[in-house]
C-alpha atoms as a PDB file:
ATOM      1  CA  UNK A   1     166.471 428.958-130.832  1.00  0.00           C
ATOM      2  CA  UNK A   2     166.505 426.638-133.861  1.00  0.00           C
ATOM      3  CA  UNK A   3     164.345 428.007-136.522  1.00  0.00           C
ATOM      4  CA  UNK A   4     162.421 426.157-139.124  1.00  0.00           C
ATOM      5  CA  UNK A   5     161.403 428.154-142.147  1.00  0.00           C
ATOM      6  CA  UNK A   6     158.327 426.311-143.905  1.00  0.00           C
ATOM      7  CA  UNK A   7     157.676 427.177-147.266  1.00  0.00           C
ATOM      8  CA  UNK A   8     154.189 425.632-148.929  1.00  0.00           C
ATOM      9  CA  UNK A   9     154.074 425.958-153.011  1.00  0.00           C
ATOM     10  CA  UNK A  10     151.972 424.658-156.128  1.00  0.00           C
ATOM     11  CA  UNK A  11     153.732 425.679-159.668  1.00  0.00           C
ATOM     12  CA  UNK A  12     155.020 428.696-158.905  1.00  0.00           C
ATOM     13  CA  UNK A  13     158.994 428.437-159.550  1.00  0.00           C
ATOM     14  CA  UNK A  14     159.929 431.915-160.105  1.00  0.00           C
ATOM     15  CA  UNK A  15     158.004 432.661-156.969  1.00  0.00           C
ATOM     16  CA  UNK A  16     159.684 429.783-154.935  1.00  0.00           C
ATOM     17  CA  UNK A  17     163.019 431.262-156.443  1.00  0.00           C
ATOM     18  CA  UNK A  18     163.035 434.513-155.279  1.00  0.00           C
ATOM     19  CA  UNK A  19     161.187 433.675-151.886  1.00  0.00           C
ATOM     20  CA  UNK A  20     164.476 431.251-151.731  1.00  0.00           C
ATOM     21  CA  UNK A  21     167.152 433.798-152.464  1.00  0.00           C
ATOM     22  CA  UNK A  22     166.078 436.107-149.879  1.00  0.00           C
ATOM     23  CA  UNK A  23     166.276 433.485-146.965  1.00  0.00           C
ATOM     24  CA  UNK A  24     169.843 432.807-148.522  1.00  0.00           C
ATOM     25  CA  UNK A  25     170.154 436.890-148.150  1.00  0.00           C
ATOM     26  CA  UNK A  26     169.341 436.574-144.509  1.00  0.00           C
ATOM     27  CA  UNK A  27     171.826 438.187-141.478  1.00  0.00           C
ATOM     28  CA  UNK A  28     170.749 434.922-139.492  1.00  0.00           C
ATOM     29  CA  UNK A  29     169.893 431.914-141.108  1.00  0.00           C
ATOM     30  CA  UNK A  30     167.503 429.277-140.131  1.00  0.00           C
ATOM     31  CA  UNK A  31     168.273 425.808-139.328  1.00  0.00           C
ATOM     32  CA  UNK A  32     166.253 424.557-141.766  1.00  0.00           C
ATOM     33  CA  UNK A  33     164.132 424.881-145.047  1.00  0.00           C
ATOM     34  CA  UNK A  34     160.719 422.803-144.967  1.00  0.00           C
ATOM     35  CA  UNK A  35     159.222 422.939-148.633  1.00  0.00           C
ATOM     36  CA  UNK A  36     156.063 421.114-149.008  1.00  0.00           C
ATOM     37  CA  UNK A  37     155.778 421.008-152.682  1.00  0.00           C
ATOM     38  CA  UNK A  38     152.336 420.175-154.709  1.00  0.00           C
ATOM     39  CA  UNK A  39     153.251 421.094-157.915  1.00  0.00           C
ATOM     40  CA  UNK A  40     154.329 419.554-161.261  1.00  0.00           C
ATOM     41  CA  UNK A  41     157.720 419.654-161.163  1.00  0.00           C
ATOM     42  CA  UNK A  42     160.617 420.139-158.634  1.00  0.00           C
ATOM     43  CA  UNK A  43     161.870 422.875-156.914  1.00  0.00           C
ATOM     44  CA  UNK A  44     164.641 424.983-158.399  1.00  0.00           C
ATOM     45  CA  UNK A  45     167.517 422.846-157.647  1.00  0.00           C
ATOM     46  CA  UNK A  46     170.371 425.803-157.428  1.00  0.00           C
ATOM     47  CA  UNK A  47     168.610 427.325-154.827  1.00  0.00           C
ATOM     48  CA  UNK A  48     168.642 424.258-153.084  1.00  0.00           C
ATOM     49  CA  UNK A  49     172.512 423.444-153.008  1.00  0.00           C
ATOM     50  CA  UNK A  50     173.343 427.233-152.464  1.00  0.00           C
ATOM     51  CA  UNK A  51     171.188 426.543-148.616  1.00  0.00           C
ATOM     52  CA  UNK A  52     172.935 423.038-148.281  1.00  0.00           C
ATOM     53  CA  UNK A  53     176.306 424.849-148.747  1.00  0.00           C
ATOM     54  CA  UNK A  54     175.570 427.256-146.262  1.00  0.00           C
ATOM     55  CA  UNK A  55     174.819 424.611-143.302  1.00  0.00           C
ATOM     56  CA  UNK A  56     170.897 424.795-144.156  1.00  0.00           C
ATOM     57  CA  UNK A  57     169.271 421.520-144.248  1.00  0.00           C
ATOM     58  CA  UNK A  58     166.730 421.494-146.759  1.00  0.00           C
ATOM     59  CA  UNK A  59     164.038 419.034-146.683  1.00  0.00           C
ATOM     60  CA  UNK A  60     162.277 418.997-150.227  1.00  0.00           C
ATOM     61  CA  UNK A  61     158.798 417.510-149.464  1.00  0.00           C
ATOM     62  CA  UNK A  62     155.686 416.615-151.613  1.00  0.00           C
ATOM     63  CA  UNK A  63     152.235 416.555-150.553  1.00  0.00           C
ATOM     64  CA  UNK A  64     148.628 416.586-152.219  1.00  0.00           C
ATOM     65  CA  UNK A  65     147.289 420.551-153.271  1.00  0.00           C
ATOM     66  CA  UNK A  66     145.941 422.036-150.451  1.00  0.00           C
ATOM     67  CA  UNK A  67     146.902 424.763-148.237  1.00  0.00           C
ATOM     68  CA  UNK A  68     145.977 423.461-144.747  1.00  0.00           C
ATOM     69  CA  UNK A  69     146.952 419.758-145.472  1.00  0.00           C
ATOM     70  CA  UNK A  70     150.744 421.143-146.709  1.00  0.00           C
ATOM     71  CA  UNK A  71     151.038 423.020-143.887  1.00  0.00           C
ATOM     72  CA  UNK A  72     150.241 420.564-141.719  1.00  0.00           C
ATOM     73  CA  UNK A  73     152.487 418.178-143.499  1.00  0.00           C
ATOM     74  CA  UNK A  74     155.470 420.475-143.196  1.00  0.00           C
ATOM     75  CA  UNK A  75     154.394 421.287-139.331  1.00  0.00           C
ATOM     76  CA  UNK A  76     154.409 417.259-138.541  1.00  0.00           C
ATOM     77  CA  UNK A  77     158.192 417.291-140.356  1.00  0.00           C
ATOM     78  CA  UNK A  78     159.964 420.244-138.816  1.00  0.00           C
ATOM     79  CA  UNK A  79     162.761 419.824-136.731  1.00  0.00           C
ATOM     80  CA  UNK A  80     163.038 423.359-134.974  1.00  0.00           C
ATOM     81  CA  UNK A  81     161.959 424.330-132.083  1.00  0.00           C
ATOM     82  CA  UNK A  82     160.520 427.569-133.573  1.00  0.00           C
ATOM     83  CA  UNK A  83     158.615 427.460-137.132  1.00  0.00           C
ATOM     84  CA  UNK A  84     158.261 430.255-139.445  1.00  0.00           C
ATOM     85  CA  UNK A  85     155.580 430.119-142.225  1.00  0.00           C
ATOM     86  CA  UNK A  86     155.950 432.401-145.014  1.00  0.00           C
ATOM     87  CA  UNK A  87     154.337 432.023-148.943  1.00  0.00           C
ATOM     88  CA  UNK A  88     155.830 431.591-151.455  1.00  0.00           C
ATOM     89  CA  UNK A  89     155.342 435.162-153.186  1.00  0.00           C
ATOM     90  CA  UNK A  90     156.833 436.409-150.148  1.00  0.00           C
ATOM     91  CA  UNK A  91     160.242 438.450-150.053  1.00  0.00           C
ATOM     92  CA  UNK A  92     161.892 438.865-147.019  1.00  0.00           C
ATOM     93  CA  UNK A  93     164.337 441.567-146.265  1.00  0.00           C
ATOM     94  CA  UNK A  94     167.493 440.560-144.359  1.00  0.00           C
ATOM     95  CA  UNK A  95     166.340 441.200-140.992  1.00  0.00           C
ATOM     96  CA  UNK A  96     163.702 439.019-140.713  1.00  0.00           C
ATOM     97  CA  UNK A  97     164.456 435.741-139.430  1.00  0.00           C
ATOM     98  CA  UNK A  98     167.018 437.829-136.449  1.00  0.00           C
ATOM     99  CA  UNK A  99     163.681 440.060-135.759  1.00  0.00           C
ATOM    100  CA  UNK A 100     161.536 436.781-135.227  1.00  0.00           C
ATOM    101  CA  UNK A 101     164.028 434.950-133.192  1.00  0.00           C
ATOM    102  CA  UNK A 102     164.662 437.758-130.985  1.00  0.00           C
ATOM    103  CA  UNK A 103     161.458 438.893-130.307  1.00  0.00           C
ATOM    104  CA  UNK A 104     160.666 435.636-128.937  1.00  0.00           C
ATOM    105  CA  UNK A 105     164.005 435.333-126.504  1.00  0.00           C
ATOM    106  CA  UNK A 106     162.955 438.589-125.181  1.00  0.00           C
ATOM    107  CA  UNK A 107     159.110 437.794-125.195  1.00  0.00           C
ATOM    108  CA  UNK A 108     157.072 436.549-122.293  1.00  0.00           C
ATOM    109  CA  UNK A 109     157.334 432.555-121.666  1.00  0.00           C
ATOM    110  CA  UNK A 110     153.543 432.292-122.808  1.00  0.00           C
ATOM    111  CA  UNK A 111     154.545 433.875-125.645  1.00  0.00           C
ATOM    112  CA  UNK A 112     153.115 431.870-128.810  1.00  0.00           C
ATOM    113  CA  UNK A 113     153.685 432.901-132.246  1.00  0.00           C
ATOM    114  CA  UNK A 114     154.566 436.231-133.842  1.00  0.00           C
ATOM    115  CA  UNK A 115     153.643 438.401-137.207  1.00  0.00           C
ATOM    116  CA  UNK A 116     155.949 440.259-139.022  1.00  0.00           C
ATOM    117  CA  UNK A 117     155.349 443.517-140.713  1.00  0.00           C
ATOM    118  CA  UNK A 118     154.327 443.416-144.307  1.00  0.00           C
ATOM    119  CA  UNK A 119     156.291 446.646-146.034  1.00  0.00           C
ATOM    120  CA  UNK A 120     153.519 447.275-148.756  1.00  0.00           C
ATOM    121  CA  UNK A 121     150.586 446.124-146.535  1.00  0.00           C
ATOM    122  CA  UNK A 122     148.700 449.835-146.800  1.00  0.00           C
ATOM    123  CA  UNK A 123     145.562 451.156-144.956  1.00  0.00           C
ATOM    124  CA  UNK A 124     142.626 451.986-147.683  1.00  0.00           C
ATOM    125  CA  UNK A 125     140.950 455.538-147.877  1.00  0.00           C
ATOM    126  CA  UNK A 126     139.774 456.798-145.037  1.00  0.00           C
ATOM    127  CA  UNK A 127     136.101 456.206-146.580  1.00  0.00           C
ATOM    128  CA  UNK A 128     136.459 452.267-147.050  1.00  0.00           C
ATOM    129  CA  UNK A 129     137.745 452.003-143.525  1.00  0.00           C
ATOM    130  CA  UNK A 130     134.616 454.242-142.215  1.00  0.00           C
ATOM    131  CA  UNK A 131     132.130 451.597-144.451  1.00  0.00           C
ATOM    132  CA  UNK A 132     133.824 448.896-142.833  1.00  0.00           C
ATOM    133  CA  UNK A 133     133.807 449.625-139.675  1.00  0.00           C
ATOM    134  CA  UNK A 134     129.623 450.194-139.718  1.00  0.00           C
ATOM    135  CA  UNK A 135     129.641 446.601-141.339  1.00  0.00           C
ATOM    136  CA  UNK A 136     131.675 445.617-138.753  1.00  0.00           C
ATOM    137  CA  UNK A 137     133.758 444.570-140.940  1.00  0.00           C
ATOM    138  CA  UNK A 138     137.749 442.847-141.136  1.00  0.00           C
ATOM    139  CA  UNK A 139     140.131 445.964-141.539  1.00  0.00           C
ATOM    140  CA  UNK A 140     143.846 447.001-140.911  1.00  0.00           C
ATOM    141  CA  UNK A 141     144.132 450.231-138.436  1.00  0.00           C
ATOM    142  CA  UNK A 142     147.121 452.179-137.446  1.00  0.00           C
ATOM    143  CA  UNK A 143     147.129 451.650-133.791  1.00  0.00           C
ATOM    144  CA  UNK A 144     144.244 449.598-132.335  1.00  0.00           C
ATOM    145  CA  UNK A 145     145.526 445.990-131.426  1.00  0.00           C
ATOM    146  CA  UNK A 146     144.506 443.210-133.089  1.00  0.00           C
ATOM    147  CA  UNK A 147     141.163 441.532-131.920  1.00  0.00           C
ATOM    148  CA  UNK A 148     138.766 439.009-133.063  1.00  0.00           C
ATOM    149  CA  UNK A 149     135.091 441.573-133.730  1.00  0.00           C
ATOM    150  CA  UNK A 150     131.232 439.429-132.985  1.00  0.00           C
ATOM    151  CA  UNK A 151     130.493 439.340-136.510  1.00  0.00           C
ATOM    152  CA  UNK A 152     133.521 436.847-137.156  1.00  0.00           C
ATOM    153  CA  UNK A 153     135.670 439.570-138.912  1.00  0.00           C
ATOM    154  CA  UNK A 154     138.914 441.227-137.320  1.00  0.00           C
ATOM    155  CA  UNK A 155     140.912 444.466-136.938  1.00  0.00           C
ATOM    156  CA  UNK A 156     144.959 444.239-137.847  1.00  0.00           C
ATOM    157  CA  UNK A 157     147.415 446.572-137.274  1.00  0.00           C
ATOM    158  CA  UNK A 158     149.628 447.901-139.742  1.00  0.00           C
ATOM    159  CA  UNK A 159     153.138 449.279-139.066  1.00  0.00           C
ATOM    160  CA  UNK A 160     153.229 449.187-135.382  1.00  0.00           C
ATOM    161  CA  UNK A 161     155.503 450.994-133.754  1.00  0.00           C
ATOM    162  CA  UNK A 162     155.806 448.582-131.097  1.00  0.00           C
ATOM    163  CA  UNK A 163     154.825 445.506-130.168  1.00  0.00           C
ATOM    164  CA  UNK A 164     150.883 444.929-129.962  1.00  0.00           C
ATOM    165  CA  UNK A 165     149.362 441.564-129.125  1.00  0.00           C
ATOM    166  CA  UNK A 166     146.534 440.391-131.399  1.00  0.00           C
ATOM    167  CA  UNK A 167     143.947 437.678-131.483  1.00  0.00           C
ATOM    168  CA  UNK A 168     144.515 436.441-135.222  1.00  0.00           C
ATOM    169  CA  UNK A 169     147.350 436.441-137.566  1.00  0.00           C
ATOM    170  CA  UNK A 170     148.019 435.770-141.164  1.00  0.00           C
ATOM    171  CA  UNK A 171     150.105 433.104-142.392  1.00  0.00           C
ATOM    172  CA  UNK A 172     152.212 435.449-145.066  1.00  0.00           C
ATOM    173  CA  UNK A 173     155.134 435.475-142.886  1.00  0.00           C
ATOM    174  CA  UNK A 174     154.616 434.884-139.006  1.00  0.00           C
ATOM    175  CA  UNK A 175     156.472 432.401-136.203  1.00  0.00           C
ATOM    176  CA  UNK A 176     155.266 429.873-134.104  1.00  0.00           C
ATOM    177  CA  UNK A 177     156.605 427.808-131.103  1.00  0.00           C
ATOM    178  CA  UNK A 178     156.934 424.514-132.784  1.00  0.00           C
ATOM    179  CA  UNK A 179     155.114 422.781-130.026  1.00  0.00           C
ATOM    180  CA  UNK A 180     151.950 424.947-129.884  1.00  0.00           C
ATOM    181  CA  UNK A 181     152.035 424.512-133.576  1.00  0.00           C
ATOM    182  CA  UNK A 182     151.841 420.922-133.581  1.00  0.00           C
ATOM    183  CA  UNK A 183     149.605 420.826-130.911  1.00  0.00           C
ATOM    184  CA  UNK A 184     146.739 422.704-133.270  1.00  0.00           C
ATOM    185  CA  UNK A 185     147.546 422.367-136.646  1.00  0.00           C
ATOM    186  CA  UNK A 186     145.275 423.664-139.456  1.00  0.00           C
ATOM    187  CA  UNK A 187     142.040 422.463-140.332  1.00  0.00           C
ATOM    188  CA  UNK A 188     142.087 420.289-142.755  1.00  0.00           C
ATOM    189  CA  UNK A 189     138.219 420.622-143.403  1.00  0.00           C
ATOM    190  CA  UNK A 190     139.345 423.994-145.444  1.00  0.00           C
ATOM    191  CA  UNK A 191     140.405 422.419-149.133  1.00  0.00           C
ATOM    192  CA  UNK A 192     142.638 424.248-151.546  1.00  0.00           C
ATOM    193  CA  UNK A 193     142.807 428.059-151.364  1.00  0.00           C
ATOM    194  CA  UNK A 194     141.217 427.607-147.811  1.00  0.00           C
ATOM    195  CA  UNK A 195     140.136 431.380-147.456  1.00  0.00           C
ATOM    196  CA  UNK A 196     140.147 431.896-143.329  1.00  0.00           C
ATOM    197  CA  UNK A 197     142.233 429.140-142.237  1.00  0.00           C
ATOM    198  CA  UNK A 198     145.100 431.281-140.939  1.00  0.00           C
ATOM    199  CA  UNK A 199     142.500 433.511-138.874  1.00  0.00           C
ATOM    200  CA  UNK A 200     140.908 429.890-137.806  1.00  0.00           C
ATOM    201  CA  UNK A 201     144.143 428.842-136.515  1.00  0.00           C
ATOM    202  CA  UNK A 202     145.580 431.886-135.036  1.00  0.00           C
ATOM    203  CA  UNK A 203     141.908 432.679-133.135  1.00  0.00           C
ATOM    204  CA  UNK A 204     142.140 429.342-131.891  1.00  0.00           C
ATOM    205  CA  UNK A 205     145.938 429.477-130.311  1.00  0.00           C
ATOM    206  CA  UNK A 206     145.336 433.209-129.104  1.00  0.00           C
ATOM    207  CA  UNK A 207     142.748 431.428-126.414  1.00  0.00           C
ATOM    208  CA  UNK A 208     145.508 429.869-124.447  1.00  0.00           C
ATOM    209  CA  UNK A 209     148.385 431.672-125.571  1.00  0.00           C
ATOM    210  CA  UNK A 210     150.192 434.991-126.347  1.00  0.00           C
ATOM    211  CA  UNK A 211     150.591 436.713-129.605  1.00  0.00           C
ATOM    212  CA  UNK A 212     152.456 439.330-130.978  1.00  0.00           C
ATOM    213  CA  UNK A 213     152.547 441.823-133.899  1.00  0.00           C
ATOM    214  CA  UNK A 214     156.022 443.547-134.451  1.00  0.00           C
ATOM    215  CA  UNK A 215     157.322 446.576-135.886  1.00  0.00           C
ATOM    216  CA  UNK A 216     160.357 444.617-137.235  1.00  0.00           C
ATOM    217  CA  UNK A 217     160.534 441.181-139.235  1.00  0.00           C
ATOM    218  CA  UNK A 218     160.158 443.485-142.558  1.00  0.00           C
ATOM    219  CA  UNK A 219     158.935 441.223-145.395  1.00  0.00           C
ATOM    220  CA  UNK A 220     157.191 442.130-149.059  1.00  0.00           C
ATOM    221  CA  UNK A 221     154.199 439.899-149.825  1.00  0.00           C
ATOM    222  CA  UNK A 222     154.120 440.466-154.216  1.00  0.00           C
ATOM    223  CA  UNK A 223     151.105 438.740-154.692  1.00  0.00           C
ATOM    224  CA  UNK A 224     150.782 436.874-158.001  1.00  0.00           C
ATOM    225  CA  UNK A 225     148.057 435.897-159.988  1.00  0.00           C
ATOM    226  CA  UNK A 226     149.207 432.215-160.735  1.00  0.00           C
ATOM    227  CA  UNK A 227     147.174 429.251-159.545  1.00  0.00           C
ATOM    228  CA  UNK A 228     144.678 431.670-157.803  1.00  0.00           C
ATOM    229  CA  UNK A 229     140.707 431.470-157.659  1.00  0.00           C
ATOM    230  CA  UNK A 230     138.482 433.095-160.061  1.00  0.00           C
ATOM    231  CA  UNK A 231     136.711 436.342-159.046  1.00  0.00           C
ATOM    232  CA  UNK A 232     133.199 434.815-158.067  1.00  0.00           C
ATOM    233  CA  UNK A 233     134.228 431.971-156.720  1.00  0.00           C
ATOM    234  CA  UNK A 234     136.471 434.088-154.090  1.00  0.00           C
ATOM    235  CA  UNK A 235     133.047 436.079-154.046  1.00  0.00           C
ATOM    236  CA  UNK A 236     131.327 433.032-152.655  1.00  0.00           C
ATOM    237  CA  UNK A 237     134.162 432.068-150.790  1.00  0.00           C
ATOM    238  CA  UNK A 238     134.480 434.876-148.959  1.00  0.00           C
ATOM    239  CA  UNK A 239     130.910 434.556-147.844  1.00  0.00           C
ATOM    240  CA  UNK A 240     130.828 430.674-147.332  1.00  0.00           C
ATOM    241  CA  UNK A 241     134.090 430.689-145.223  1.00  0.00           C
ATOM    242  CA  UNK A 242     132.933 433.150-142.822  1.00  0.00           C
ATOM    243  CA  UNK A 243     130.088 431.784-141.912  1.00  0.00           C
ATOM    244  CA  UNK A 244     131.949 428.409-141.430  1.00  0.00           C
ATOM    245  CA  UNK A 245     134.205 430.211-138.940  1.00  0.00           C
ATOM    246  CA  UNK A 246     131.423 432.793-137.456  1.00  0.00           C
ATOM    247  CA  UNK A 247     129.330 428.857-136.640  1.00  0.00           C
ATOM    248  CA  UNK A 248     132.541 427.381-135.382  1.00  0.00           C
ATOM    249  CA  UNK A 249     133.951 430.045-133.164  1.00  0.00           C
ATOM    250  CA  UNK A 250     131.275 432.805-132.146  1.00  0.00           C
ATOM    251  CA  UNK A 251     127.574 431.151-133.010  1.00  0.00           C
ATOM    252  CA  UNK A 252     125.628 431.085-130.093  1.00  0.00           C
ATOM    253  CA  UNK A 253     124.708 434.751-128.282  1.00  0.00           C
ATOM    254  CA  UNK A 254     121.946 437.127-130.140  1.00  0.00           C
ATOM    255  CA  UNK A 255     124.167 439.816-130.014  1.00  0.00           C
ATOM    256  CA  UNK A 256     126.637 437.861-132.358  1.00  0.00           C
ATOM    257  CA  UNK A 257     124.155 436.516-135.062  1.00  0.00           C
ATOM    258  CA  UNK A 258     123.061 439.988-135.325  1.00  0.00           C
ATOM    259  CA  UNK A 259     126.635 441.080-135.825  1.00  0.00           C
ATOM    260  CA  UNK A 260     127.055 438.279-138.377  1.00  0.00           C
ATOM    261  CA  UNK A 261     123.837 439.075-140.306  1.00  0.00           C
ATOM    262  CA  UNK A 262     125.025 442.795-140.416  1.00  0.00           C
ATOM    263  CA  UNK A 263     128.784 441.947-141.489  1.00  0.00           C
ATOM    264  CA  UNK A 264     126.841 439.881-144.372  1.00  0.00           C
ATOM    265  CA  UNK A 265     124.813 442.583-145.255  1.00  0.00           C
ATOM    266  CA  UNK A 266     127.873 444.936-145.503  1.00  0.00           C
ATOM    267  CA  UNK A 267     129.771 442.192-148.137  1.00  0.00           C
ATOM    268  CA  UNK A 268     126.489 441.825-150.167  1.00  0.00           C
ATOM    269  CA  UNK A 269     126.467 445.506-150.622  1.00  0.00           C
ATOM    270  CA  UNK A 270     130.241 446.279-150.958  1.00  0.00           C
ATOM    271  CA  UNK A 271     130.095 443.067-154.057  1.00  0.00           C
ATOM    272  CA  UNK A 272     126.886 444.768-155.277  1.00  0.00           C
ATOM    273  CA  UNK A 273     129.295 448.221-155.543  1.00  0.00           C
ATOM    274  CA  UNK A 274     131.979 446.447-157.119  1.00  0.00           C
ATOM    275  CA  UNK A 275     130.402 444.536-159.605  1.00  0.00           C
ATOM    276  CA  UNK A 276     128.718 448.026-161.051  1.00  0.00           C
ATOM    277  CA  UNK A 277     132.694 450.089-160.892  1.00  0.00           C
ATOM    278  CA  UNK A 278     134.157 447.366-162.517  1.00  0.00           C
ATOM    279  CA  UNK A 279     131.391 446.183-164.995  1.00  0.00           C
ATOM    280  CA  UNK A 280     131.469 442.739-163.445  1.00  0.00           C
ATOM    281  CA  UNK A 281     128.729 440.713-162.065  1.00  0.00           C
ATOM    282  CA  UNK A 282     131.222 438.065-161.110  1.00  0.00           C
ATOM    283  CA  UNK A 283     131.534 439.635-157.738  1.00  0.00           C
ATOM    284  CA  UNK A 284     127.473 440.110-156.481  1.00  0.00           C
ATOM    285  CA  UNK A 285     127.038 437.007-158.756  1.00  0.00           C
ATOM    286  CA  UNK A 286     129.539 435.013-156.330  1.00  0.00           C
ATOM    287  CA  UNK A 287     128.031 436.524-153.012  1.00  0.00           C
ATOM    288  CA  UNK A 288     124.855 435.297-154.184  1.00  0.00           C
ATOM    289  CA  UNK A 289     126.219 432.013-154.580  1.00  0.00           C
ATOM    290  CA  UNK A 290     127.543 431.833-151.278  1.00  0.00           C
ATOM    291  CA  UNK A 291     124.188 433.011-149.645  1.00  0.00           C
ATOM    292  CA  UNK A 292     122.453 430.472-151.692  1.00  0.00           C
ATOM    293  CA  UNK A 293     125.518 427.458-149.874  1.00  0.00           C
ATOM    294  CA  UNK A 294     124.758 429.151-146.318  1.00  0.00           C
ATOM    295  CA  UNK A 295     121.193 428.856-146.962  1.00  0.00           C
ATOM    296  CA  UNK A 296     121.861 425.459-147.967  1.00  0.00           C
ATOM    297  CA  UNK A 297     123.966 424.789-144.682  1.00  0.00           C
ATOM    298  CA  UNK A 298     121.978 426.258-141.871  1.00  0.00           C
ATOM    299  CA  UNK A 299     118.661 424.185-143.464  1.00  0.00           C
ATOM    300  CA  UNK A 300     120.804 420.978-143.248  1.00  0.00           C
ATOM    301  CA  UNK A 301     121.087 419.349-139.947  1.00  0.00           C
ATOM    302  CA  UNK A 302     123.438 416.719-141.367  1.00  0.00           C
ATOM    303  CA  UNK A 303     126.107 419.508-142.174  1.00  0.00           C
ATOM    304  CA  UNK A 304     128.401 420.559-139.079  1.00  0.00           C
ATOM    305  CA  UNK A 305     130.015 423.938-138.756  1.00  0.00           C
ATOM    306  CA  UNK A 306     133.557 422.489-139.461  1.00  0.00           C
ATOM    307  CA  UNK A 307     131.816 420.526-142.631  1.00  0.00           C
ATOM    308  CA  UNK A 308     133.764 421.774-145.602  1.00  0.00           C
ATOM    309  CA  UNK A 309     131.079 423.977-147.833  1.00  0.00           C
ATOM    310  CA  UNK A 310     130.323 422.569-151.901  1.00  0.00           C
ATOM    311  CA  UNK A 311     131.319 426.209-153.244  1.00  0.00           C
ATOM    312  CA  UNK A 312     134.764 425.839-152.133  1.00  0.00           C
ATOM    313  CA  UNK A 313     134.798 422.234-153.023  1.00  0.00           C
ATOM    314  CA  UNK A 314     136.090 423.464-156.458  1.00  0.00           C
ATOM    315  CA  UNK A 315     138.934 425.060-155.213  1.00  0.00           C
ATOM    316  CA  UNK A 316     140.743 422.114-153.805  1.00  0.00           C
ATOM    317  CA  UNK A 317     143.274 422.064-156.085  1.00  0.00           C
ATOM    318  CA  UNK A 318     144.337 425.620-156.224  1.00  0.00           C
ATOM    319  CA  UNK A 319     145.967 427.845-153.348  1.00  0.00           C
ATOM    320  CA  UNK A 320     146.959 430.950-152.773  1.00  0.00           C
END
């Protein structure tokens, strides 16, 4: 297989630099290194000659802020027939790309996109996991597989000792056959930091197609503060986007809007707790916000469920 490794970025050079120097680092290389840049200035140009000299083609492309839409950019440009997406504050160890590539030359033919497995991605205290799991709530487990829950959220598993399919993915660092890729894309409707578009994606692939979660690929995601959201307007994000995916994807059967209006009731409360440990009302501040835009939404009947909400609006030029 020809692998593609697509690499989206908005002034974050030291993070682009390191990401780079561990793909250099890899025991198989890919064929290619997509970067769909949005930032100020260019990428670090070492890096770039050090993957030309080892038979990497490197295709350095710009694109407007925006997570989905420099995805999707990137997607439309690749020339494997197997595309890896990884962030930029991701580190991969030197197994990686072999892990990915094998996995899918010894997967099933309907096999459509794999995840790797995030080396500090941790399970919270026993407690948290309990609360969420009343609320119904998105939360990583040890052994249950991966599966889309009523109220819009999701379960994830975390180290797996073997290979578990799952209904949604994150975009950290997973694969994709290029041609299922291209044939959804991202949803463009999702501006800037575009909380939820990986689980939008994934959910929507995992319909027709098989995916996998692996106990290889072994990558480090060192998340870094740069060019990220403030605290209450991820608040209201986190509100706002999942009720634009709950309306796109599971509105409809009682049983599910009860779920939903549960789920909701579960973030309200765990904001409300967090704004009073950390002496911040940014958090309960920005759920309220969010309730407010979903209030705004449902009593709008020119507003669609894909319609892209005003509280995120303000993100558009920031990402992850």
């Amino acid at each position: 297989m020809r692998p593609t490794l697509l690499i989206t970025t908005l002034n974050r050079p030291d993070e682009l630099r390191r990401c780079l120097a561990s793909v250099i680092d890899q025991r198989v290389l890919p064929d290619e290194v997509v970067i769909v840049d949005a930032s100020s200035r260019p990428p670090p140009t070492p890096l770039l000659e050090e993957l030309l000299s080892k038979g990497i083609r490197v295709a350095p492309l710009t694109a407007a802020p925006g997570r989905t839409g420099q995805l999707n950019v990137g997607i439309r440009a690749a020339g494997g027939d197997l595309i890896i997406i990884v962030d930029d504050d991701v580190v991969l160890e030197p197994p990686f790309i072999g892990d990915i590539v094998e996995a899918f030359q010894t997967g099933e033919p309907r096999l459509a996109a794999v995840q790797g497995t995030m080396l500090n991605d941790i399970l919270r205290p026993w407690p948290a996991r309990a609360l969420r799991c009343i609320f119904m709530q998105s939360r990583h487990t040890r052994r249950s597989p991966g599966r889309m829950l009523s109220s819009g959220y999701y379960t994830l598993p975390v180290a797996p000792t073997h290979a578990v399919e799952i209904e949604v993915l994150r975009l950290t660092a997973c694969a994709f056959r290029a041609d299922v890729l291209r044939e959804f894309l991202l949803d463009e409707s999702l501006p800037g930091y575009a909380l939820k578009e990986d689980i939008d994606l994934s959910y929507r692939i995992s319909r027709h197609h098989q995916m996998l979660a692996i106990p290889g690929a072994p990558f480090w995601h060192l998340k870094t503060p740069t060019a990220r959201i403030g605290r209450r307007e991820k608040s209201a994000m986190h509100v706002v986007n999942n009720f634009w995916f709950y309306s796109k994807h599971l509105k409809g059967p009682v049983l599910n809007r009860l779920a939903f209006a549960w789920a909701m009731t579960g973030r309200i409360g765990f904001e409300f707790l967090r704004s009073v440990t950390k002496r911040d009302t940014a958090y309960i501040g920005g759920a309220l916000d969010g309730l407010r835009e979903v209030r705004r939404r449902r009593g709008s009947r020119a507003d669609g469920a894909g319609d892209v909400p005003s509280s995120t609006r303000d993100a558009r030029s920031r990402r992850r």
